[in-house]
Protein backbone atom coordinates (compact mmCIF):
# COMPACT_ATOMS: atom_id res chain seq x y z
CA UNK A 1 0.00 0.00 0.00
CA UNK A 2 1.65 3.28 -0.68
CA UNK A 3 1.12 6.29 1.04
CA UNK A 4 -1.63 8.88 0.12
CA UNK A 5 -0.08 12.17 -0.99
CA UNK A 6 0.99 14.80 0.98
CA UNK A 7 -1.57 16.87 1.96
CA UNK A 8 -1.80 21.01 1.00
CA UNK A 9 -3.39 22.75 3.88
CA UNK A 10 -1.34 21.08 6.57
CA UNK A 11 2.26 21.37 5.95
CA UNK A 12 4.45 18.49 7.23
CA UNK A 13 6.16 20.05 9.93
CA UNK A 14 2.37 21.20 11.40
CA UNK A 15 1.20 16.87 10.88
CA UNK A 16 4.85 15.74 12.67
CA UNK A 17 4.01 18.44 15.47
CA UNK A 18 0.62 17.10 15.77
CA UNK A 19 1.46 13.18 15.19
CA UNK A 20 3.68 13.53 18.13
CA UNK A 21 1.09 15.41 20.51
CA UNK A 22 -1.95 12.76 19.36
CA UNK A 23 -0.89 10.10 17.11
CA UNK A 24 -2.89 11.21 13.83
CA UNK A 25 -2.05 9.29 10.48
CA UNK A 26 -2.02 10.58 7.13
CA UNK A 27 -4.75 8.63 5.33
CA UNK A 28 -6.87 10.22 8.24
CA UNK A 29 -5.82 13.67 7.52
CA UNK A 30 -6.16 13.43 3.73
CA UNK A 31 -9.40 12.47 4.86
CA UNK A 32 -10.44 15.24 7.18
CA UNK A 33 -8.97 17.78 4.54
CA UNK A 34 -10.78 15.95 1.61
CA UNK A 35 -13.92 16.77 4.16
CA UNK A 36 -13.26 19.86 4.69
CA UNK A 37 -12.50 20.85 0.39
CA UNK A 38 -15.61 19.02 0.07
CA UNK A 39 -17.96 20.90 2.28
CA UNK A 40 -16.42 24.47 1.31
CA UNK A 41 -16.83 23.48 -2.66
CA UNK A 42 -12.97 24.74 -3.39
CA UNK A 43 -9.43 24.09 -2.11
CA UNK A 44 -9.10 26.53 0.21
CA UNK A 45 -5.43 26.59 0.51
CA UNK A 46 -2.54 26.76 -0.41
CA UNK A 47 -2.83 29.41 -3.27
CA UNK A 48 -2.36 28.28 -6.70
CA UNK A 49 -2.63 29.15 -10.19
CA UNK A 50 -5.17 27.51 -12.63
CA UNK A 51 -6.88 27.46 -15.91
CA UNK A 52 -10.87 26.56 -15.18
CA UNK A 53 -13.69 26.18 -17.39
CA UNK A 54 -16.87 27.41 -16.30
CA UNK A 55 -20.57 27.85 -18.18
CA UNK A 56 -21.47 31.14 -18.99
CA UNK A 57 -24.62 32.47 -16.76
CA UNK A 58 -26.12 34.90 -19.31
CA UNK A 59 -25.98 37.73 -16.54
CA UNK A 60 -23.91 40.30 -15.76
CA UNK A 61 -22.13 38.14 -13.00
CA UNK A 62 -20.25 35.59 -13.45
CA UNK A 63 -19.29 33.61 -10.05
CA UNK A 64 -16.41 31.91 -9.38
CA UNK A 65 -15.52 28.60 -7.70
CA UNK A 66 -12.89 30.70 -4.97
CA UNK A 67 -13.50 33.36 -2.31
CA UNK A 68 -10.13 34.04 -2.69
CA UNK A 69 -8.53 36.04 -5.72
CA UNK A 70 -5.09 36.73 -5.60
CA UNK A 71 -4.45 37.60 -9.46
CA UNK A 72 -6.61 37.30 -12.85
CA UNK A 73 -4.03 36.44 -15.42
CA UNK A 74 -6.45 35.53 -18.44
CA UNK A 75 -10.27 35.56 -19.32
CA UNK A 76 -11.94 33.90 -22.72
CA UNK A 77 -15.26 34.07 -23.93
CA UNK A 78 -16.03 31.79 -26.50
CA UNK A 79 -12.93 31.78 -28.09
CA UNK A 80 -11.89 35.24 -27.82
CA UNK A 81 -9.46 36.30 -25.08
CA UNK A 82 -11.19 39.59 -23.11
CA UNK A 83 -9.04 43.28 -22.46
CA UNK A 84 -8.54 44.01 -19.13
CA UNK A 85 -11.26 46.73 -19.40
CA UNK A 86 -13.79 44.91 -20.89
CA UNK A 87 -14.60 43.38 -17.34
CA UNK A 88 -14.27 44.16 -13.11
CA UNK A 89 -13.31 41.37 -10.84
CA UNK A 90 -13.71 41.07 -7.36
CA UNK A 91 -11.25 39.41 -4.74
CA UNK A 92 -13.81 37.05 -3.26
CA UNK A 93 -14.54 35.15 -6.63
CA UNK A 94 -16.95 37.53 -9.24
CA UNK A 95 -16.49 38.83 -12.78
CA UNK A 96 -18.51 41.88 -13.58
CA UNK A 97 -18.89 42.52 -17.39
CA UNK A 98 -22.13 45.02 -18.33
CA UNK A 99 -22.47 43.61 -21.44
CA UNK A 100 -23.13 40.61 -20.01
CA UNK A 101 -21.77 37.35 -20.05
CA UNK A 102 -22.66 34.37 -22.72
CA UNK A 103 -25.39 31.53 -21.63
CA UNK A 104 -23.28 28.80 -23.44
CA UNK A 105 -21.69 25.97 -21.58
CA UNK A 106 -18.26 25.75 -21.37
CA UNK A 107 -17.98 28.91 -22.98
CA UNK A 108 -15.69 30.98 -20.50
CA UNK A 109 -11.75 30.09 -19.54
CA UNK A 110 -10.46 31.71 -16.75
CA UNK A 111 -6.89 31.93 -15.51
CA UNK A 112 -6.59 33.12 -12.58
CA UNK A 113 -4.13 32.44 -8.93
CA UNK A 114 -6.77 32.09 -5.99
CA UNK A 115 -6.15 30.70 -2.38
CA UNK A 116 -4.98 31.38 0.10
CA UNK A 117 -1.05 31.49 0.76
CA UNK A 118 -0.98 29.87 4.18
CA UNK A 119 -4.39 28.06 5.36
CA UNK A 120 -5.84 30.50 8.17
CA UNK A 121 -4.87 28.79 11.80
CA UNK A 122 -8.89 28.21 12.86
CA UNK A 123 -8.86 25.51 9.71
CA UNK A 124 -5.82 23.62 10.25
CA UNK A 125 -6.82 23.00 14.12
CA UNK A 126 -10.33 21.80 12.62
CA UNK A 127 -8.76 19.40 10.30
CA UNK A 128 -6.16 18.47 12.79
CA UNK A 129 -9.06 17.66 15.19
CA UNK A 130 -11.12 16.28 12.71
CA UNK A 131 -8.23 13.66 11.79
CA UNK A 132 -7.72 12.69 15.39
CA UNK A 133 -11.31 12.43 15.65
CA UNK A 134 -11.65 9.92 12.79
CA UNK A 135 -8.47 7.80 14.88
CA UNK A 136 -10.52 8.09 18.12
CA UNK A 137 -14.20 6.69 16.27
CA UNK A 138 -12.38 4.11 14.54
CA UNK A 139 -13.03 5.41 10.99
CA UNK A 140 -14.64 8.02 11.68
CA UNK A 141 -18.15 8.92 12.45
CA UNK A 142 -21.52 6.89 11.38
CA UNK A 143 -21.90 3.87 9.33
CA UNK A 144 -24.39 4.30 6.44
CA UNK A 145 -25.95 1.67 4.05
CA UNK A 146 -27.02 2.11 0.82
CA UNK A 147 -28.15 -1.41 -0.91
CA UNK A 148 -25.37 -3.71 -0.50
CA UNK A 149 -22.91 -1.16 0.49
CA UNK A 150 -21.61 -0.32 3.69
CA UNK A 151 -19.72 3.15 4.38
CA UNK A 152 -18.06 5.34 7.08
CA UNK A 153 -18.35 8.74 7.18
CA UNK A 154 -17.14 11.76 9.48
CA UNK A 155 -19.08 13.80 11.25
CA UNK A 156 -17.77 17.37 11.83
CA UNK A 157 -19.40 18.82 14.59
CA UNK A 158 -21.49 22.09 15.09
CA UNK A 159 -18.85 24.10 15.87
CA UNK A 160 -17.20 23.13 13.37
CA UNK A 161 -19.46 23.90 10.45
CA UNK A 162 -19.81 27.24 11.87
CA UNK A 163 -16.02 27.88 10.94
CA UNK A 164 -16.31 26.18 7.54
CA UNK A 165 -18.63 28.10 6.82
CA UNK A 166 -16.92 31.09 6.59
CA UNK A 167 -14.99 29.62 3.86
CA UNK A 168 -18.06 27.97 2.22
CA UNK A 169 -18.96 28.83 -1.24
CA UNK A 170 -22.56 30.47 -1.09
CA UNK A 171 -23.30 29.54 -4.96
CA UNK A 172 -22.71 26.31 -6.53
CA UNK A 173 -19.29 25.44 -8.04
């Protein structure tokens, strides 16, 4: 079995800090951060640059799958590449163009770098928890059956949705 990837939001030095204190494992932390992507509908963290493909909404607004812009390098609308002034961006994820934006799928490529640099501290003690607490239930949370399958899944707790959801998208990605 080889190991699962290194995860983004918790560096290695944060996991060997934390390993030490409470014994987590990786496959549990790729979990818990998997979780946590998941719920929030984006990465999160760390900040990266990407290329994404999105349907045209045939408003005014076009929404992205981030709430966190750090540069727009490149937007194309069906096929054309778009000036600099023919649209207004916003750091938490919209595109403003007045003339509106196409209603064809697929129709709009945007390059942009979004993230954050460093995962805020309140998220990488919820996934850190979240891990451990997937170590201390024994894989984590409720079993659930669905025909002749048989699942775990984690729970995250009240509190703990109340902090992802600062980070949540509030439109669908």
């Amino acid at each position: 079995m080889t190991a699962p990837p290194e995860p983004e939001i918790v560096t290695p030095e944060e996991l060997a800090a934390f390993q030490a204190e409470d014994g987590i494992d990786e496959l549990s932390l790729a979990a818990a951060i998997s979780e946590v992507r998941g719920y929030c509908g984006w990465h999160i963290a760390p900040q990266r640059t990407e290329a994404l493909t999105l349907d045209g909404p045939g408003l005014s607004l076009l929404l992205l799958p981030t709430m966190q812009v750090a540069e727009l390098d490149k937007v194309v609308e069906n096929g054309v590449e778009l000036a600099a002034g023919a649209f207004e961006w916003s750091a938490k994820g919209m595109l403003r163009k007045r003339s509106g934006w196409t209603d064809r799928w697929r129709s709009i490529e945007v390059t942009l770098t979004h993230g954050y640099a460093k995962a805020p501290a309140e998220l990488i003690r919820l996934i850190l928890a979240a891990a451990t607490a997937q170590i201390d239930d024994g894989a984590a949370g409720s079993a659930e059956k669905v025909g002749p399958f048989e699942f775990s899944v984690a729970q995250l707790q009240p509190h703990q949705l109340a902090i992802l959801n600062r980070y949540r998208l509030g439109w669908g990605a």
